[in-house]
PDB file of N, CA and C in Angstrom:
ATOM      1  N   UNK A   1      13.497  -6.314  -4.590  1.00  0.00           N
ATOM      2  CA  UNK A   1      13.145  -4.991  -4.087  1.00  0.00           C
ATOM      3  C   UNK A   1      11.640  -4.839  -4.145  1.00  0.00           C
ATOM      4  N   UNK A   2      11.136  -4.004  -3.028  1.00  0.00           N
ATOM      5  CA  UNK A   2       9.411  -3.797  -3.377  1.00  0.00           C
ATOM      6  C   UNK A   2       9.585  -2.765  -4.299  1.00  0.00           C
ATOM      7  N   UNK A   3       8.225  -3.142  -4.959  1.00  0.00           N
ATOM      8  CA  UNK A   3       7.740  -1.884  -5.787  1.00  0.00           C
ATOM      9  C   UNK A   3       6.720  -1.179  -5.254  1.00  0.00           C
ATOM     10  N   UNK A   4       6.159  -1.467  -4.209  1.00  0.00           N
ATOM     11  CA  UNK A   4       5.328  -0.506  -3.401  1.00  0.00           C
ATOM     12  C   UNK A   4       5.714  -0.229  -1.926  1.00  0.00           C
ATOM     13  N   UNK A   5       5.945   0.879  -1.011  1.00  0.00           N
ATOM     14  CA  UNK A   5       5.901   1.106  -0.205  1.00  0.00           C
ATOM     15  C   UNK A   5       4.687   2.003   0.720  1.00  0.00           C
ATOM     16  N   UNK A   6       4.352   1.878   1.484  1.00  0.00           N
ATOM     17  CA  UNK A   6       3.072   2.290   2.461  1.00  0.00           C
ATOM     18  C   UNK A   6       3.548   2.580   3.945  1.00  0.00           C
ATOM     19  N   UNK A   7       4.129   3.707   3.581  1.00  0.00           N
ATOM     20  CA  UNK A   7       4.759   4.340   4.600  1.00  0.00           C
ATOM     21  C   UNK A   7       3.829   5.129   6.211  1.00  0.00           C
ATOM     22  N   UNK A   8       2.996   4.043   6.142  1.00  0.00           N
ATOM     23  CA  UNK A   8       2.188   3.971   7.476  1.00  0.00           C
ATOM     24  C   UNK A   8       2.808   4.073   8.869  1.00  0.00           C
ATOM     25  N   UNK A   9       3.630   3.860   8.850  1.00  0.00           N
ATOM     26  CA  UNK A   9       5.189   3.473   9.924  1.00  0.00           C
ATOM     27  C   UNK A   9       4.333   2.505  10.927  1.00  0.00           C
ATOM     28  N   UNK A  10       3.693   1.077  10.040  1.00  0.00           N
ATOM     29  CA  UNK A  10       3.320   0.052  11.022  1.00  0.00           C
ATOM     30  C   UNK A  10       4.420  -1.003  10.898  1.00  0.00           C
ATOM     31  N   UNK A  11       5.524  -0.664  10.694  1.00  0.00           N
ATOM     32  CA  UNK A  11       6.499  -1.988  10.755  1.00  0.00           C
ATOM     33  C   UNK A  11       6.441  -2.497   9.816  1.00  0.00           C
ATOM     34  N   UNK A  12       5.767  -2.442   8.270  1.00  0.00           N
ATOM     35  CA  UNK A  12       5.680  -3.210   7.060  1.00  0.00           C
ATOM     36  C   UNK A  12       5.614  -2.738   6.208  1.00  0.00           C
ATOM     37  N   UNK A  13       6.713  -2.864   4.963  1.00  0.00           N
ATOM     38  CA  UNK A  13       6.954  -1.919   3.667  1.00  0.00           C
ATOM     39  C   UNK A  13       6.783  -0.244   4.363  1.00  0.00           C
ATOM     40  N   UNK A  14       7.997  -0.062   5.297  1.00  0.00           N
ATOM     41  CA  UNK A  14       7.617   1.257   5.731  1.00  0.00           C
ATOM     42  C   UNK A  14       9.033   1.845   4.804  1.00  0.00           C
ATOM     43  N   UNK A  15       9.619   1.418   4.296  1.00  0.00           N
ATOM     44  CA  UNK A  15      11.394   2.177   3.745  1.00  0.00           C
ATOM     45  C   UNK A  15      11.390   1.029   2.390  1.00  0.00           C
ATOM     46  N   UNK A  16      11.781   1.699   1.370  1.00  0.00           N
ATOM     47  CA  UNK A  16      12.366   1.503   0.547  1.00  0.00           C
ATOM     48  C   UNK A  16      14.104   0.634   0.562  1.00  0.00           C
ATOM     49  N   UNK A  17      14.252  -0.185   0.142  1.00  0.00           N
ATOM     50  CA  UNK A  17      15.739  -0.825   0.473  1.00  0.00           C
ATOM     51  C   UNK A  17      15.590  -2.156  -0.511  1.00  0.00           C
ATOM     52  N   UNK A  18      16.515  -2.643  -0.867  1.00  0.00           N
ATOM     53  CA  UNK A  18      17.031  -3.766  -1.205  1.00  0.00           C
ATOM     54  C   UNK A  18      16.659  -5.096   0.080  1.00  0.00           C
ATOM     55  N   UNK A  19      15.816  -5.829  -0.470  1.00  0.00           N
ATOM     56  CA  UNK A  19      15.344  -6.899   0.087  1.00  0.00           C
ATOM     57  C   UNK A  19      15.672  -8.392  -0.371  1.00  0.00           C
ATOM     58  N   UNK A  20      16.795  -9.025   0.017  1.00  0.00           N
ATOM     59  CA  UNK A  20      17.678 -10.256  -0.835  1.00  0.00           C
ATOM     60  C   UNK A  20      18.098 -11.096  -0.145  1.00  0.00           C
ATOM     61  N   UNK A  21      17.919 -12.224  -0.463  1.00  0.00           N
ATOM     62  CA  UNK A  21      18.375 -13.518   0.390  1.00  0.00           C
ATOM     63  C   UNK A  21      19.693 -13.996  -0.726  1.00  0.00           C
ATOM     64  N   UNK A  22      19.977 -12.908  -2.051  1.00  0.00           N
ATOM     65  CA  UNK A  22      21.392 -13.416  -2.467  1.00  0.00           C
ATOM     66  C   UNK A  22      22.486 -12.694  -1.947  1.00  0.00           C
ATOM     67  N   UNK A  23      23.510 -13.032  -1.483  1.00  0.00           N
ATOM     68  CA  UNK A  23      24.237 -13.132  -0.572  1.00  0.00           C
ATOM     69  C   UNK A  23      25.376 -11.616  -1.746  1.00  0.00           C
ATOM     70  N   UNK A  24      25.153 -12.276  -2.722  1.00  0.00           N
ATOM     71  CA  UNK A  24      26.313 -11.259  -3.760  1.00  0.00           C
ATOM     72  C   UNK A  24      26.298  -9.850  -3.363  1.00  0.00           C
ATOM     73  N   UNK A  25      25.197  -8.737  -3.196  1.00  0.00           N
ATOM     74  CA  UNK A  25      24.998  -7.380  -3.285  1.00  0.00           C
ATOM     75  C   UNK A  25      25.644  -7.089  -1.380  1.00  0.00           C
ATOM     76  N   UNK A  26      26.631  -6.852  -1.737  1.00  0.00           N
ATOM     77  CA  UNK A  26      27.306  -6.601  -0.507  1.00  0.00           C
ATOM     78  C   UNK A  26      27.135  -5.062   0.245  1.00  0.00           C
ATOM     79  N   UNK A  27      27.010  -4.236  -0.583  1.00  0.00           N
ATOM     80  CA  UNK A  27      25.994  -2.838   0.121  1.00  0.00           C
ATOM     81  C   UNK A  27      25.528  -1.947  -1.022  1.00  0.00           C
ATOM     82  N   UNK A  28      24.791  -1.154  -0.392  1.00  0.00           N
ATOM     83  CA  UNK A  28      24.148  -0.119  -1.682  1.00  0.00           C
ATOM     84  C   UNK A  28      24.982   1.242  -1.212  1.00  0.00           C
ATOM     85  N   UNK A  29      25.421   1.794  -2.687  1.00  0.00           N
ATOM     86  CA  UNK A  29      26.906   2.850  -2.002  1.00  0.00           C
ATOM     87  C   UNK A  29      26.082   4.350  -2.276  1.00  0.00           C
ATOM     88  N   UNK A  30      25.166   4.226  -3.192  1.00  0.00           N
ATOM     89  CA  UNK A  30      24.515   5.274  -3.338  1.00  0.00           C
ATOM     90  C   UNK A  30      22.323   5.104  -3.403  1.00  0.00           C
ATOM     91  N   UNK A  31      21.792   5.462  -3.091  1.00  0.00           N
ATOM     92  CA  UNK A  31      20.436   5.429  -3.517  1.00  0.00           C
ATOM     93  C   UNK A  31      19.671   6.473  -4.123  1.00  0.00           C
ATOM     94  N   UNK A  32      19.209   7.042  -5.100  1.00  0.00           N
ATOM     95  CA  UNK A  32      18.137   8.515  -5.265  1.00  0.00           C
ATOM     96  C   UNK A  32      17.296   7.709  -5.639  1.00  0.00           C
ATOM     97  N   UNK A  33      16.161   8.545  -4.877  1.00  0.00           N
ATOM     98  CA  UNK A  33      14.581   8.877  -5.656  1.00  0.00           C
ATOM     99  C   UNK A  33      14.477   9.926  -6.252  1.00  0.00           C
ATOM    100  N   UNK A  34      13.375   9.679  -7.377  1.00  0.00           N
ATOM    101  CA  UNK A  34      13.356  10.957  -7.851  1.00  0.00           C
ATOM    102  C   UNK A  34      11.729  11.074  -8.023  1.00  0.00           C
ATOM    103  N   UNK A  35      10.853  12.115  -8.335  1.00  0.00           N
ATOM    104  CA  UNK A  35       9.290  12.145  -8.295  1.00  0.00           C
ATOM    105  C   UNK A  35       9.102  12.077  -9.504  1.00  0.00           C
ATOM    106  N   UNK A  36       8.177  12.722 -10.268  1.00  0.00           N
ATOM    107  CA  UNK A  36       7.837  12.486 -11.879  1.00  0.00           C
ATOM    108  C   UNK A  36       8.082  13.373 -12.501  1.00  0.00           C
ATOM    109  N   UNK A  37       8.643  14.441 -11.926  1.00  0.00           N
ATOM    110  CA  UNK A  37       9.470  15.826 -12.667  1.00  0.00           C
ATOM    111  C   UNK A  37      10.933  15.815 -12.778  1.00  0.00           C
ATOM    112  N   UNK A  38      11.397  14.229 -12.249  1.00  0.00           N
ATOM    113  CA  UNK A  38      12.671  14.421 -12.113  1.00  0.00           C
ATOM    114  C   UNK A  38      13.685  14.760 -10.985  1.00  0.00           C
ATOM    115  N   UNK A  39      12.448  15.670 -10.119  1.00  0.00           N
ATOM    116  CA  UNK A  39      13.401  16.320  -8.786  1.00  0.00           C
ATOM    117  C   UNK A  39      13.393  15.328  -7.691  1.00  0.00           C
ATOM    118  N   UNK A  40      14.806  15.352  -7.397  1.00  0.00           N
ATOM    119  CA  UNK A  40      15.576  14.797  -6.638  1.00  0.00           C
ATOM    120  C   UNK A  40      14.546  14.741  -5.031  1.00  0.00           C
ATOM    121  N   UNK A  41      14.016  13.744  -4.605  1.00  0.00           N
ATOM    122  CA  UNK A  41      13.670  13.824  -3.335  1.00  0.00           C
ATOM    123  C   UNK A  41      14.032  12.839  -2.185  1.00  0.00           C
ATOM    124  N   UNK A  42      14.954  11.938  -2.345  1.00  0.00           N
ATOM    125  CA  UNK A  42      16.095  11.298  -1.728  1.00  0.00           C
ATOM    126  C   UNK A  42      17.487  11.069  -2.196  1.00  0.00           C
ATOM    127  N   UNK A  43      18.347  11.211  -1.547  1.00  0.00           N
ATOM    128  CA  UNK A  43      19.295  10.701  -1.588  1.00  0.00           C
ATOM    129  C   UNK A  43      20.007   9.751  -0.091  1.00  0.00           C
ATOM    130  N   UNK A  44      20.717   8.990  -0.365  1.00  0.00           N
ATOM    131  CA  UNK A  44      21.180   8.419   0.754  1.00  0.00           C
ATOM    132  C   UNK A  44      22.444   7.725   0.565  1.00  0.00           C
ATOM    133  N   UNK A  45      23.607   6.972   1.222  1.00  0.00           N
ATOM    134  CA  UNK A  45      24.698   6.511   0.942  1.00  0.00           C
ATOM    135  C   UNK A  45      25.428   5.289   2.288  1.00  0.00           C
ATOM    136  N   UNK A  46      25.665   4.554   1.407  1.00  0.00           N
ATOM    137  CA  UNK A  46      26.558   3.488   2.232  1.00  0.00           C
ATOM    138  C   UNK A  46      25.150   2.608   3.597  1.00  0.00           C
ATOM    139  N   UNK A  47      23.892   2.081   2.168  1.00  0.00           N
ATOM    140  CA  UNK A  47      22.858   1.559   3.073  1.00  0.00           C
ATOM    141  C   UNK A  47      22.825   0.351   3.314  1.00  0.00           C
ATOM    142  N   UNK A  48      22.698  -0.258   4.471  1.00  0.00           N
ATOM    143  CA  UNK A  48      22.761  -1.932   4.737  1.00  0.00           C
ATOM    144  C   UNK A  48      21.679  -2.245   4.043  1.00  0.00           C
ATOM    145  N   UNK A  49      22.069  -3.660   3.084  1.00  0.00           N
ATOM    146  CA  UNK A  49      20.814  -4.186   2.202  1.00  0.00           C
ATOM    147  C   UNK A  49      20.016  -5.091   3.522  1.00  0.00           C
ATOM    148  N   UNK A  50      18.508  -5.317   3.440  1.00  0.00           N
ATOM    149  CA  UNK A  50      17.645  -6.500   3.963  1.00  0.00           C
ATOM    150  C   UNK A  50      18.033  -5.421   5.714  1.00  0.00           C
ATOM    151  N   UNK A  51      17.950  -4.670   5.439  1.00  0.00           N
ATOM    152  CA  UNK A  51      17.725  -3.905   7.083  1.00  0.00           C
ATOM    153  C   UNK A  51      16.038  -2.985   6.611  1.00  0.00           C
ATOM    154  N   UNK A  52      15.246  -3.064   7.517  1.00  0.00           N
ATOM    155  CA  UNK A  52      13.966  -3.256   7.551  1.00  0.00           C
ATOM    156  C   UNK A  52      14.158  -1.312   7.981  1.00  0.00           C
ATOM    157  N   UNK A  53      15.247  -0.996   8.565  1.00  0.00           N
ATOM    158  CA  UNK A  53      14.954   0.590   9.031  1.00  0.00           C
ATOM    159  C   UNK A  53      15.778   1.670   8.327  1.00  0.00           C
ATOM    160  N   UNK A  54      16.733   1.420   7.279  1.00  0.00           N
ATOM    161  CA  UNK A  54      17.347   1.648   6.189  1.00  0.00           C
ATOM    162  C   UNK A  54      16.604   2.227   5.017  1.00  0.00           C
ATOM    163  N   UNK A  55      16.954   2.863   4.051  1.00  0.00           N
ATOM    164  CA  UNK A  55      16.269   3.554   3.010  1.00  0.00           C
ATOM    165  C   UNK A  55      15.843   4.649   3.024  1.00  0.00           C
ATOM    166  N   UNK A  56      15.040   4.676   1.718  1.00  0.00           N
ATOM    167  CA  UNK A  56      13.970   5.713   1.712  1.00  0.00           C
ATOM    168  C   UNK A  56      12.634   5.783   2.515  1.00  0.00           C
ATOM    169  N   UNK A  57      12.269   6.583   3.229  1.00  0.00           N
ATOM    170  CA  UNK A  57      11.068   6.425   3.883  1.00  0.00           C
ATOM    171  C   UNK A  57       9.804   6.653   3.693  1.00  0.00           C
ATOM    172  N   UNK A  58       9.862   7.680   2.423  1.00  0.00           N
ATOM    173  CA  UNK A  58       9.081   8.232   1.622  1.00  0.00           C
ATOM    174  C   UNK A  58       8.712   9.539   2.044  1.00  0.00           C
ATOM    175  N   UNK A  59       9.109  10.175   2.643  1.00  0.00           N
ATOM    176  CA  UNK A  59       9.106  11.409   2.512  1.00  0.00           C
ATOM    177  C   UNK A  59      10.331  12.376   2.134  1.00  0.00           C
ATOM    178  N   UNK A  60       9.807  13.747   2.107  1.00  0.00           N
ATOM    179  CA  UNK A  60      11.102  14.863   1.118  1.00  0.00           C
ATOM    180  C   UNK A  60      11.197  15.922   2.470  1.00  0.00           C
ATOM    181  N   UNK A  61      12.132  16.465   2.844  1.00  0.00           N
ATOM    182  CA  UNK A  61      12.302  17.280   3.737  1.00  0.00           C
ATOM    183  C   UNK A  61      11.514  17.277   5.079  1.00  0.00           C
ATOM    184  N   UNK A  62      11.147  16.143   5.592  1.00  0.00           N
ATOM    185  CA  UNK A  62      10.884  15.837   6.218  1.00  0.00           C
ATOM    186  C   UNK A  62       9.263  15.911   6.475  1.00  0.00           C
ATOM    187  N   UNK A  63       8.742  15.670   5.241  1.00  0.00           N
ATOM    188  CA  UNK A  63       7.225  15.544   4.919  1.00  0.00           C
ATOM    189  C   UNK A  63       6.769  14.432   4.331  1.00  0.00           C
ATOM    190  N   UNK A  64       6.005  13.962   4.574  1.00  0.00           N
ATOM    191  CA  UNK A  64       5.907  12.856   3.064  1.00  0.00           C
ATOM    192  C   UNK A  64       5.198  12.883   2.027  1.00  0.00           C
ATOM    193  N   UNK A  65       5.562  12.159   1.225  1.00  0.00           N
ATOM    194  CA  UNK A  65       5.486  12.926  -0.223  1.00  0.00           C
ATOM    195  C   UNK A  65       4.324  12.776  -0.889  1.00  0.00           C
ATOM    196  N   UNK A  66       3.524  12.764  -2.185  1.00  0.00           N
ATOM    197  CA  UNK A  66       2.420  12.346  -2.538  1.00  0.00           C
ATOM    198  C   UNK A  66       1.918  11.020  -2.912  1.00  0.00           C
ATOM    199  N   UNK A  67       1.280  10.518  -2.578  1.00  0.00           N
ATOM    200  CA  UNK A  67       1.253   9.026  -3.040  1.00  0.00           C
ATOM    201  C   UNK A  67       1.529   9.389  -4.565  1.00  0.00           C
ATOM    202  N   UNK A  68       2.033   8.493  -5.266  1.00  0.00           N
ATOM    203  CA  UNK A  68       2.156   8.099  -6.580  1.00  0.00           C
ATOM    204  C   UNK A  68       3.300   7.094  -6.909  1.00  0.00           C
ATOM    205  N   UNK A  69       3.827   7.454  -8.481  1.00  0.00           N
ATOM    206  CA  UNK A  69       4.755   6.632  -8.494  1.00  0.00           C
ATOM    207  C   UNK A  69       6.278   7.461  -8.708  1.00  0.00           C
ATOM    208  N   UNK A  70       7.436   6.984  -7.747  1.00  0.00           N
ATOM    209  CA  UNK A  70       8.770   7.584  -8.064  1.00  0.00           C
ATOM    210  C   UNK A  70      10.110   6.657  -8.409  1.00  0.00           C
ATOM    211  N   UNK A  71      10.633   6.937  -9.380  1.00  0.00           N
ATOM    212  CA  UNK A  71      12.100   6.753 -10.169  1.00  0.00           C
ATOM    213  C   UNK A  71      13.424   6.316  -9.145  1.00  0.00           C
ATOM    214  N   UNK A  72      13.931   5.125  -9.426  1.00  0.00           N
ATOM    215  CA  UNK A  72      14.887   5.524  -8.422  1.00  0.00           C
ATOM    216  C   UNK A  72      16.208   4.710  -9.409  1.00  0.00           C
ATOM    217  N   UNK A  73      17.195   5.401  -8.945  1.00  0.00           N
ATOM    218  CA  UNK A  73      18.709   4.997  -9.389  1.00  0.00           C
ATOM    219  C   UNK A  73      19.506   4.270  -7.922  1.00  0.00           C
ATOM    220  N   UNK A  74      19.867   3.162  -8.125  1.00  0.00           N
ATOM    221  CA  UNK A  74      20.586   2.575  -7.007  1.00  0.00           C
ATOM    222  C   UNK A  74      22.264   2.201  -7.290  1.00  0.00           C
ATOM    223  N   UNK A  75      23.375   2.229  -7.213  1.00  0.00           N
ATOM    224  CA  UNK A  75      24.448   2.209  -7.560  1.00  0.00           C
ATOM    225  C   UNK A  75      24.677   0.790  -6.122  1.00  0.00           C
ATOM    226  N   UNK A  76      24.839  -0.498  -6.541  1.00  0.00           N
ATOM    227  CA  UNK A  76      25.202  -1.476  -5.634  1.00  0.00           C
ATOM    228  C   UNK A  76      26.685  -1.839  -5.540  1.00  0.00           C
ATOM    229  N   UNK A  77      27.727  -2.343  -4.944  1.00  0.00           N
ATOM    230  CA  UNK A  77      28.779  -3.214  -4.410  1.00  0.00           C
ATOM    231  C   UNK A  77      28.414  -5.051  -4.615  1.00  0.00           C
ATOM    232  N   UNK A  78      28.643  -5.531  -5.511  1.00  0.00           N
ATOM    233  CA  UNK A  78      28.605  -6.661  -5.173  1.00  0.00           C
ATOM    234  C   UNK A  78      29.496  -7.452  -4.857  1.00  0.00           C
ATOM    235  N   UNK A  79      29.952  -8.842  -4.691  1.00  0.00           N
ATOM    236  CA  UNK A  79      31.213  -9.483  -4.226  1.00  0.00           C
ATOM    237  C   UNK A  79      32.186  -9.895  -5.394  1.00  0.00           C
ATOM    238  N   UNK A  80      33.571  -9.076  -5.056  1.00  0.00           N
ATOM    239  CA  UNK A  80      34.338  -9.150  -5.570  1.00  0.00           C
ATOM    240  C   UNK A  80      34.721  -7.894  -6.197  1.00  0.00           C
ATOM    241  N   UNK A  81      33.828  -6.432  -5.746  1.00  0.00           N
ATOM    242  CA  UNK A  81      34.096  -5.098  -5.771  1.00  0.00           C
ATOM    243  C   UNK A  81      33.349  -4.945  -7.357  1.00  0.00           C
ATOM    244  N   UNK A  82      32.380  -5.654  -7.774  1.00  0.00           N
ATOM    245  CA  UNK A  82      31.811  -5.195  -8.851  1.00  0.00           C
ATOM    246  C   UNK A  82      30.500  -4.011  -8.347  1.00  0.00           C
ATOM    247  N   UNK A  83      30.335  -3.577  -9.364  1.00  0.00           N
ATOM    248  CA  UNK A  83      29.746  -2.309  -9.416  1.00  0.00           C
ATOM    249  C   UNK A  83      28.470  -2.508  -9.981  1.00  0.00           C
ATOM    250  N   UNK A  84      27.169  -2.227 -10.208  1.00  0.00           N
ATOM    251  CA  UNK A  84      26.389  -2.396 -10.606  1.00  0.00           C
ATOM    252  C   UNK A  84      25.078  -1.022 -10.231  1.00  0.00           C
ATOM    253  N   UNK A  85      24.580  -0.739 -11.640  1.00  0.00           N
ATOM    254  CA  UNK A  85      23.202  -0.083 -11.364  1.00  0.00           C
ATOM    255  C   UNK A  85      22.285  -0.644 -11.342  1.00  0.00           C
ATOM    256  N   UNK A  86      21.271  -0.313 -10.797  1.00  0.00           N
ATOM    257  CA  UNK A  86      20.118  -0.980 -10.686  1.00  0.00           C
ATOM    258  C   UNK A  86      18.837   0.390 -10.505  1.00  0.00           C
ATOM    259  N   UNK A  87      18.007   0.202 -11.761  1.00  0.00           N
ATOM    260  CA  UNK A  87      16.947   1.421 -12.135  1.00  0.00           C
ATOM    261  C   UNK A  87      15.537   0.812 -12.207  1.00  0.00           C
ATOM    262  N   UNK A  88      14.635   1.526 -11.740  1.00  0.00           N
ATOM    263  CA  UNK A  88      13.051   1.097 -11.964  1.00  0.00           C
ATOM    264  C   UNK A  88      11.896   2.275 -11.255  1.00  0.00           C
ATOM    265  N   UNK A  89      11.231   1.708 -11.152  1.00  0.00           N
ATOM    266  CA  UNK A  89      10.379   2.846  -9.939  1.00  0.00           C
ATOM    267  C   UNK A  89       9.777   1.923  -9.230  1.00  0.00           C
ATOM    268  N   UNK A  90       8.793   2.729  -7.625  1.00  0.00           N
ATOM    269  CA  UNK A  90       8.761   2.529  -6.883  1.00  0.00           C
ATOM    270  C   UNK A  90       7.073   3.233  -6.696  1.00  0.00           C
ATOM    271  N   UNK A  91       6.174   2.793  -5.962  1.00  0.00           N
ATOM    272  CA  UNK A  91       4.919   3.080  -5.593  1.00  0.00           C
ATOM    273  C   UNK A  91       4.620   3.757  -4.326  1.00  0.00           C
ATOM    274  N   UNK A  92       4.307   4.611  -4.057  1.00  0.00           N
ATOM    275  CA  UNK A  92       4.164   4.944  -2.800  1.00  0.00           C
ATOM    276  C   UNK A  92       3.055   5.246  -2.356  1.00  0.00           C
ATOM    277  N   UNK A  93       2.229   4.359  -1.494  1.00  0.00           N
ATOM    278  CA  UNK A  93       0.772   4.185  -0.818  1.00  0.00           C
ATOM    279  C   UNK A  93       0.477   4.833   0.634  1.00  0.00           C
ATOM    280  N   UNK A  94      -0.536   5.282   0.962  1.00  0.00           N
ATOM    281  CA  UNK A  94      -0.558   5.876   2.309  1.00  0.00           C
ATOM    282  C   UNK A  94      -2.070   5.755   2.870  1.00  0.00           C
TER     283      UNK A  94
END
């Protein structure tokens, strides 16, 4: 996964997503971001992993958000119906 996104919308690190050449993580069933207060400024569900137009985009209500750094909780599917979280943060450049 990146840890920075630069939501320039030039075609590169523009969305947040799961980026994997291992074959196991079969979809992401849930995604949140969250900012540094905690509040919720994405959510999303049932996202194709290694799709380049998928994710978070970095913005909140249809603004984008402040550069800094934000929290995210990912709930994955892997093969064979296992379940998995996956937690860290995320950079957001502009």
């Amino acid at each position: 996964m990146p840890n920075i996104i630069s939501t320039n919308t030039d075609g590169s690190n523009d969305y947040f997503n799961i980026f994997t050449k291992d074959p196991s993580i079969v979809k992401i069933d849930e995604m949140k971001v969250f900012d540094r207060w905690g509040n919720l400024v994405y959510i999303g569900a049932n996202i194709e992993p290694n799709n380049r137009n998928q994710g978070w985009d970095g913005t909140f209500k249809g603004k984008p958000v402040e550069q800094g750094v934000y929290v995210y909780m990912i709930n994955v599917t892997l093969r064979g119906d296992e379940k998995r979280l996956l937690k860290g943060d995320i950079t957001v450049l502009r």
